[in-house]
Protein backbone atom coordinates (compact mmCIF):
# COMPACT_ATOMS: atom_id res chain seq x y z
CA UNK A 1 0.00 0.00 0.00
CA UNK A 2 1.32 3.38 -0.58
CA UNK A 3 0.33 6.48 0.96
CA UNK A 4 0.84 10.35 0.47
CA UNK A 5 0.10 13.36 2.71
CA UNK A 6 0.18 17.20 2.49
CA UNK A 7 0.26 18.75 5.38
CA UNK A 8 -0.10 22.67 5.82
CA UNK A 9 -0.42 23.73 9.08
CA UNK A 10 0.71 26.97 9.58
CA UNK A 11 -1.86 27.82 13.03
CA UNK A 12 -2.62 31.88 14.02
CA UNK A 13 -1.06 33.18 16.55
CA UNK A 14 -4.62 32.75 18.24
CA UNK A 15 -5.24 29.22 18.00
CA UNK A 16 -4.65 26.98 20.83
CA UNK A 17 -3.67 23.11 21.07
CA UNK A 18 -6.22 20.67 22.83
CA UNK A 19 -4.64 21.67 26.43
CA UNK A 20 -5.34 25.53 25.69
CA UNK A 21 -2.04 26.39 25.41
CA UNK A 22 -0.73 27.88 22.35
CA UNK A 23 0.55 26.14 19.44
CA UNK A 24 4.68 25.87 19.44
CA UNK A 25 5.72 25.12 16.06
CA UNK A 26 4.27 25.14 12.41
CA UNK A 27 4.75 22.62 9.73
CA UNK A 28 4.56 22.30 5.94
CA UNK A 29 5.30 18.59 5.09
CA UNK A 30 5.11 15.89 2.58
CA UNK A 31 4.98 12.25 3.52
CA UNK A 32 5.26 9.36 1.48
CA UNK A 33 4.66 5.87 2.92
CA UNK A 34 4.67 2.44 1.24
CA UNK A 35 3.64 -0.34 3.49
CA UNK A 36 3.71 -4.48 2.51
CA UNK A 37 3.20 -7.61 4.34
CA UNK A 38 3.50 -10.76 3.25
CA UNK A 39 1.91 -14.52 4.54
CA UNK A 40 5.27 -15.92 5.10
CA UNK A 41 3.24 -19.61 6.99
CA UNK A 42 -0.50 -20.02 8.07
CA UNK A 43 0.71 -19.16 11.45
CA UNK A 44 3.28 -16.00 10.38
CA UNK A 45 3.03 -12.84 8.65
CA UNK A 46 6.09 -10.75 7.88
CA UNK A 47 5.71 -6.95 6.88
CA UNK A 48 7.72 -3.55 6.51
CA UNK A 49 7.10 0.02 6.50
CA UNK A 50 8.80 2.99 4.74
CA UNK A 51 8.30 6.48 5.13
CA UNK A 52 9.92 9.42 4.91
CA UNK A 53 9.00 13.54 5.78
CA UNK A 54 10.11 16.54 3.87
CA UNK A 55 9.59 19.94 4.62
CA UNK A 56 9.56 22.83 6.70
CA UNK A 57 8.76 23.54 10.33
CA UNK A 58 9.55 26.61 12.36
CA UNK A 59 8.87 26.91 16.43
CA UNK A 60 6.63 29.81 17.26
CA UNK A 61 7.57 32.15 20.30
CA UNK A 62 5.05 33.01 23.13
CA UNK A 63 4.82 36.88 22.39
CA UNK A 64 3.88 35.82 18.38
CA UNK A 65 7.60 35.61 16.89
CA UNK A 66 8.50 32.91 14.80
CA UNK A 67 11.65 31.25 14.06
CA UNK A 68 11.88 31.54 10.53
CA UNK A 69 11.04 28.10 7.96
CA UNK A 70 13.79 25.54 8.18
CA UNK A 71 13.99 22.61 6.66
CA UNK A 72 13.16 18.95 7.98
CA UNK A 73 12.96 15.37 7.20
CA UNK A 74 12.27 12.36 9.11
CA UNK A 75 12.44 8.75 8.10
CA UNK A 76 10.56 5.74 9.49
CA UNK A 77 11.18 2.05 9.34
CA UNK A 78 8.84 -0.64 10.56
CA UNK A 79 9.50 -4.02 10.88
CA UNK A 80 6.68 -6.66 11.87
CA UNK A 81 5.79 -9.75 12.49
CA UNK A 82 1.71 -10.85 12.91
CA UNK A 83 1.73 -14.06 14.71
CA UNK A 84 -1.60 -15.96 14.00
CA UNK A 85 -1.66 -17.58 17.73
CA UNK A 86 -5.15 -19.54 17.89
CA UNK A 87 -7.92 -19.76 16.08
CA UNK A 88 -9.32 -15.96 17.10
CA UNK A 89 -6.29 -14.81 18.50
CA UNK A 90 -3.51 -12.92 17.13
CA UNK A 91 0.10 -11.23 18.62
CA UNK A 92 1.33 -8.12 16.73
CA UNK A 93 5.18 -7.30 17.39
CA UNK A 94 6.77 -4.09 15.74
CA UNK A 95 10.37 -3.06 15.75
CA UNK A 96 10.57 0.71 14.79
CA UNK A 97 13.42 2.99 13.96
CA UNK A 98 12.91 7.20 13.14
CA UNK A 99 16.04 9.37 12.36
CA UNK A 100 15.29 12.86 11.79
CA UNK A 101 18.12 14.42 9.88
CA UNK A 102 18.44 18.51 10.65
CA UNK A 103 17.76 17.36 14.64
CA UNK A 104 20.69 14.78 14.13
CA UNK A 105 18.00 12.65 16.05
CA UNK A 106 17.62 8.84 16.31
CA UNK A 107 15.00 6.89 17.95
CA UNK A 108 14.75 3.11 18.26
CA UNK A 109 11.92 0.99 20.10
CA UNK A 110 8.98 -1.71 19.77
CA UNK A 111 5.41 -1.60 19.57
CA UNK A 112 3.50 -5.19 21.27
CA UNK A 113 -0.18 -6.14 20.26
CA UNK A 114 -2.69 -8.71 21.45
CA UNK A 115 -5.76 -8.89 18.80
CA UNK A 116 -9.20 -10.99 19.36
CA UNK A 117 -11.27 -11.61 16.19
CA UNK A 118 -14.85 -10.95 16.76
CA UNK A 119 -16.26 -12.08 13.40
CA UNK A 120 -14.38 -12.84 10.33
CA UNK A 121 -14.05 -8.94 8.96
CA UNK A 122 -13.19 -7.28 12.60
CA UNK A 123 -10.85 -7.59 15.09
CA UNK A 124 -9.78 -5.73 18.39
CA UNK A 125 -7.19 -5.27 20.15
CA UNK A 126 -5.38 -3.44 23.07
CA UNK A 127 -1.53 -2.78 22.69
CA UNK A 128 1.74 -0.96 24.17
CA UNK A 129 3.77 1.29 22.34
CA UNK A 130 7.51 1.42 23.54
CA UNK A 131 8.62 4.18 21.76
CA UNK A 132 7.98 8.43 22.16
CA UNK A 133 6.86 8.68 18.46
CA UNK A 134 3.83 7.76 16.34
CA UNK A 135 4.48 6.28 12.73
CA UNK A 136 2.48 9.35 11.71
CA UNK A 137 5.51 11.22 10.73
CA UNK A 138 2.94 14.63 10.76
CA UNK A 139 2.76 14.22 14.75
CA UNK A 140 6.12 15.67 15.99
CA UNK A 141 4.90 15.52 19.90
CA UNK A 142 7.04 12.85 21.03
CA UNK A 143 3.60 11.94 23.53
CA UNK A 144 2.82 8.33 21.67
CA UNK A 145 4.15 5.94 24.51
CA UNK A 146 1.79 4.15 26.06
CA UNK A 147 -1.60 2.08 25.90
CA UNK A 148 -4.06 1.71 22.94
CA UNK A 149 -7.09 0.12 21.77
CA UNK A 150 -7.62 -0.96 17.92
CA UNK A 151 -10.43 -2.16 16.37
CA UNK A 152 -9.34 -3.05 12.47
CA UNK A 153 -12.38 -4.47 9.73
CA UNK A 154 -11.82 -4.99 6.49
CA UNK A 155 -15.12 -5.29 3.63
């Protein structure tokens, strides 16, 4: 599967994030994503993700002054394995690795996944992610460790 996203958010100096405090930075990005997986045994599927960020982000001050546009670009790689436990059950396990190039930043961690088919087009599932960063190379908060619940269907 491949994937592209604009993003143009360039907020006023009014608007405010979802905690009511003002809005630190500005971004004007392109991501490109391609994303495979592949039934390696009944039991085992083996997948990958690429993506990579370019563009241009600049931190905005508290009394309205801006940084300037510099540029930025972040790349992703996902590595994971869906193990197909029992017959309703499946494990998800995710290796991850961002690197984002004018921060001379590097980031390494897992993502872990228990799933529970419901009917044969949906599952849920609750999950832990290791890591500070989402693989929504858009979200630059660094808040994405933690607990989450999925529910995936297909038609």
């Amino acid at each position: 599967m491949f994937k592209y996203t604009r993003l143009d958010n360039v907020p006023s100096p009014g608007q405010v994030t979802a905690s009511t405090l003002d809005t630190d930075y500005a971004q004007r990005s392109h991501v490109f994503s391609v994303d495979t997986i592949y039934d390696l045994y009944p039991w085992l599927s083996v997948g990958a993700k690429y993506a990579f960020r370019i563009g241009q982000l600049k931190t905005l001050n508290d009394d309205g002054t801006d940084s300037g546009w510099f540029s930025s670009r972040a790349d992703l790689l996902v590595l994971r394995a869906d193990l197909h436990l029992v017959k309703e059950w499946d494990a998800l396990i995710e290796v991850r690795d961002l690197r984002a190039k004018e921060a001379d930043d590097a980031r390494a961690g897992a993502l872990l996944a228990l799933y529970r088919h419901i009917d044969k087009n949906i599952k849920a599932g609750v999950g832990y992610n290791f890591t500070t960063y989402s693989d929504d190379l858009t979200d630059l908060s660094y808040r994405a460790r933690g607990w989450f619940l999925n529910v995936l269907a297909t038609y």
